[in-house]
Protein backbone atom coordinates (compact mmCIF):
# COMPACT_ATOMS: atom_id res chain seq x y z
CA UNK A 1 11.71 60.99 -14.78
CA UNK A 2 12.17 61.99 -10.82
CA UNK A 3 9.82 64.72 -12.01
CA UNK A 4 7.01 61.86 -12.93
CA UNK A 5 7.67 60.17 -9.99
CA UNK A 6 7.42 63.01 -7.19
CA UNK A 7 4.00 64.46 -9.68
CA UNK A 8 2.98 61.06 -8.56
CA UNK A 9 3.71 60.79 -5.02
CA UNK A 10 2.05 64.01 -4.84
CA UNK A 11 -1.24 62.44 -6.66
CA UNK A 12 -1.04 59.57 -4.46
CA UNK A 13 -0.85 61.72 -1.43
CA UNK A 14 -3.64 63.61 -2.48
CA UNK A 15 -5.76 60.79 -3.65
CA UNK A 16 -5.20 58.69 -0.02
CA UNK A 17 -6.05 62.03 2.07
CA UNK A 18 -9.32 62.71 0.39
CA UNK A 19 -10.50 59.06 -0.13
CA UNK A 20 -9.32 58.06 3.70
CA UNK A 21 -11.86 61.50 4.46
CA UNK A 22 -14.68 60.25 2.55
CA UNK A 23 -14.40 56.73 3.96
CA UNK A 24 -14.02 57.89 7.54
CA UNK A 25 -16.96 60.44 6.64
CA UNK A 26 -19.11 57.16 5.41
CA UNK A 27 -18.40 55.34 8.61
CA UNK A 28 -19.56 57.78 11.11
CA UNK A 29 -22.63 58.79 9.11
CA UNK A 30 -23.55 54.92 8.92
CA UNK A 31 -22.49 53.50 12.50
CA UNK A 32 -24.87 56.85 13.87
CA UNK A 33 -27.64 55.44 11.29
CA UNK A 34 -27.39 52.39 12.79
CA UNK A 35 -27.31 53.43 16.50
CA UNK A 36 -30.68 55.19 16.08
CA UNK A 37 -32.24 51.98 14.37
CA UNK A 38 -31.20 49.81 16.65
CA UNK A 39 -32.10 52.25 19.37
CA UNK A 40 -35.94 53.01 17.71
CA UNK A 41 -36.46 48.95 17.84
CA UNK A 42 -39.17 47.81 20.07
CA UNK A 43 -37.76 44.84 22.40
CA UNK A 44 -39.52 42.44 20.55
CA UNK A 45 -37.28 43.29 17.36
CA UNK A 46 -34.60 43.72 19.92
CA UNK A 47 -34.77 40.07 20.77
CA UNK A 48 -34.49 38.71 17.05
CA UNK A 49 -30.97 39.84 17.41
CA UNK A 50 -27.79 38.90 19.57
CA UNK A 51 -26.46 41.99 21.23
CA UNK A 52 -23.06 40.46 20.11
CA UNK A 53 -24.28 40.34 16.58
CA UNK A 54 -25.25 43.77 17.09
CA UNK A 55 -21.46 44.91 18.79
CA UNK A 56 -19.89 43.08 15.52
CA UNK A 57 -22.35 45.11 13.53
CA UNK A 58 -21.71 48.68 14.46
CA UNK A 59 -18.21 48.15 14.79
CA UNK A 60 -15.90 45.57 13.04
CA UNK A 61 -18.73 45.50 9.55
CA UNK A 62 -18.87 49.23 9.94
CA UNK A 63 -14.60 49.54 10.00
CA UNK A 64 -14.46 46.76 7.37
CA UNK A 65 -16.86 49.00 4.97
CA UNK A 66 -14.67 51.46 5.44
CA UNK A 67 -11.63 49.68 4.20
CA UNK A 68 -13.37 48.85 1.64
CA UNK A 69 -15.07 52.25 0.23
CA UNK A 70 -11.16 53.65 1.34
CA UNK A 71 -9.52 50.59 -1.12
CA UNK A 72 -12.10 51.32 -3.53
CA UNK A 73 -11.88 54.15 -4.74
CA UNK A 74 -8.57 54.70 -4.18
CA UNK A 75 -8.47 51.87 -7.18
CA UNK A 76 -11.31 53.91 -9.32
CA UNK A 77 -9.54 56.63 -9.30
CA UNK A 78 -5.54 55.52 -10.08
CA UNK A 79 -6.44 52.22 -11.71
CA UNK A 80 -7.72 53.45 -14.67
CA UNK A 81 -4.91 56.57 -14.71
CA UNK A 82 -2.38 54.09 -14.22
CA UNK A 83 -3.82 51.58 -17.17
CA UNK A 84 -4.84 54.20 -19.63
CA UNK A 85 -1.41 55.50 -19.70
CA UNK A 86 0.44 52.22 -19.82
CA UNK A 87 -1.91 51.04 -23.01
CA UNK A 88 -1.03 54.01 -25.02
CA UNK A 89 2.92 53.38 -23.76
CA UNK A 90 2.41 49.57 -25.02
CA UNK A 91 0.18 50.42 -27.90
CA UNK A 92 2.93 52.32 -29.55
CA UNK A 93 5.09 49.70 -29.18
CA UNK A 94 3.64 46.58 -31.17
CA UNK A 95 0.95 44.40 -31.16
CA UNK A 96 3.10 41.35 -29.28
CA UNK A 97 3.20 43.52 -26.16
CA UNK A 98 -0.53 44.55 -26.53
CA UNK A 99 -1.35 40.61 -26.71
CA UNK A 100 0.76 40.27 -23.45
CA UNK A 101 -1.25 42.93 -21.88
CA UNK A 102 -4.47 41.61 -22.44
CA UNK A 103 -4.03 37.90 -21.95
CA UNK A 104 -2.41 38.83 -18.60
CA UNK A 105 -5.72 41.13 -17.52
CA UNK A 106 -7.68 38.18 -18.77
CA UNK A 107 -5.45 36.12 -16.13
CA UNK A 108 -5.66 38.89 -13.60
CA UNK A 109 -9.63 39.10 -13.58
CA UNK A 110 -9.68 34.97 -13.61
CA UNK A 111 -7.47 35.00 -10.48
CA UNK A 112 -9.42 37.66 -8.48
CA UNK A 113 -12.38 35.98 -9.48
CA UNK A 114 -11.72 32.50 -7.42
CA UNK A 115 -10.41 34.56 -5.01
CA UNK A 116 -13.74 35.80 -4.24
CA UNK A 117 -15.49 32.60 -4.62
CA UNK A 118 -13.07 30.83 -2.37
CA UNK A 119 -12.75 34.17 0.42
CA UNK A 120 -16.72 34.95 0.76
CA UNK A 121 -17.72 31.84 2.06
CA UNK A 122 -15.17 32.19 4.68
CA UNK A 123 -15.84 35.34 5.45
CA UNK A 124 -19.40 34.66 6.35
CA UNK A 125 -18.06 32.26 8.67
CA UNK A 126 -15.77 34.00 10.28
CA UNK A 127 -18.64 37.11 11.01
CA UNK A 128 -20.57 34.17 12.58
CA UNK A 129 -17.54 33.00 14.75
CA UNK A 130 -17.07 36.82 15.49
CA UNK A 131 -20.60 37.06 16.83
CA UNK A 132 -19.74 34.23 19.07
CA UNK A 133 -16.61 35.28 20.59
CA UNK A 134 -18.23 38.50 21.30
CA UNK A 135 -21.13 36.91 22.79
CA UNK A 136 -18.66 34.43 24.88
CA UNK A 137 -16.89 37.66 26.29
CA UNK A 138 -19.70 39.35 27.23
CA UNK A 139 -21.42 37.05 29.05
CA UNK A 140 -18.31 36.45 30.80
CA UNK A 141 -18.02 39.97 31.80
CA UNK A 142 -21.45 40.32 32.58
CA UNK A 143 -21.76 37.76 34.72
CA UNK A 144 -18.21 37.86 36.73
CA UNK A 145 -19.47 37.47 40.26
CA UNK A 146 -21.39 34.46 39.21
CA UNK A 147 -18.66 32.92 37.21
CA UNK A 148 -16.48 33.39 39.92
CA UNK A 149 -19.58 32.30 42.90
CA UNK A 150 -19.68 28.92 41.12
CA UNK A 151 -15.93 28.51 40.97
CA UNK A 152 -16.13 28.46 37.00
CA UNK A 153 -13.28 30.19 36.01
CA UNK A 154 -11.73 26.98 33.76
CA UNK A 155 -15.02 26.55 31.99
CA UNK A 156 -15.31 29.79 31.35
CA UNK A 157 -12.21 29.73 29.67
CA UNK A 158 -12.40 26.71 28.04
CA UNK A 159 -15.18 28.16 26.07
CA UNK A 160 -13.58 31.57 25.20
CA UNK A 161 -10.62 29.41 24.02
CA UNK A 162 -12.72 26.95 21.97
CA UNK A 163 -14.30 29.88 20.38
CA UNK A 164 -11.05 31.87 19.89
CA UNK A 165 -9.24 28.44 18.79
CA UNK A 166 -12.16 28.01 16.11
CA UNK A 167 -11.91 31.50 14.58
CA UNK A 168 -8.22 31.72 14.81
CA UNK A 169 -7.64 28.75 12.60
CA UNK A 170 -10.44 29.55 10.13
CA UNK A 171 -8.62 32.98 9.48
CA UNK A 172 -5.50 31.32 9.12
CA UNK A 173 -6.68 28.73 6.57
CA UNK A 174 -5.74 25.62 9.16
């Protein structure tokens, strides 16, 4: 038994290294893709987009890909390992457990699947609220000496912390 186990810390190890290289790999390749669209755009194209929208896109989308193609295969590759083995364990077994099993995958996929009806919508707000904070910062930092010529330091802030206020408490469900 501790010899199953440390074979699969070992796999596990192995597995995280080399999908966390591949993902990191994917990253860099896309955000320089990216940097040499956005820098062959003419300024009219340039204009269609926010340069805030564009911060969000080569960095917090590109990191949250990442995740993602890190999560993901991680699962392709021990998730069906993991379940191919435990259905020949249960399969020997009896049927009972084998019922178990597949009601509670049926339950499983059900589950995820409102999860992802109820979590994309949100997340597509929460890019857009992003995009805004960014924007809020950066014309804040851009334009310092006027902010500060015009004496509007508490409006300034006001509208970082409306923005921040708005994201923060769509994130947190409130």
């Amino acid at each position: 038994m501790l010899l199953c186990a440390f074979g699969s810390l070992i796999a596990a190890i192995i597995v995280g290294f080399f999908t966390s290289y591949i993902a990191s790999s994917f990253s860099k390749n896309t955000r320089k893709k990216i940097f040499s669209k956005v820098e062959a755009l003419g300024m009219a194209e340039v204009k269609k987009f926010s340069v805030s929208s564009l911060i969000t896109r080569t960095t917090n989308d590109i990191t949250q890909i990442e995740m993602l193609v890190s999560m993901g295969l991680q699962l392709l590759i021990k998730a069906p390992i993991t379940a191919i083995w435990a259905i020949t364990k249960i399969l020997n077994k009896s049927w009972q457990w084998s019922a178990a099993t597949g009601v509670a995958v049926v339950i499983l996929l059900i589950t995820v699947s409102l999860i992802i009806a109820i979590v994309l919508p949100r997340f597509k707000k929460v890019q857009k609220l992003i995009d805004k904070l960014n924007n809020v910062t950066r014309e804040n930092l851009t334009g310092i000496r006027v902010v500060r010529a015009f004496n509007a330091e508490e409006y300034q802030t006001n509208k970082f912390e409306d923005t921040n206020k708005d994201l923060t408490n769509l994130q947190t469900f409130n």
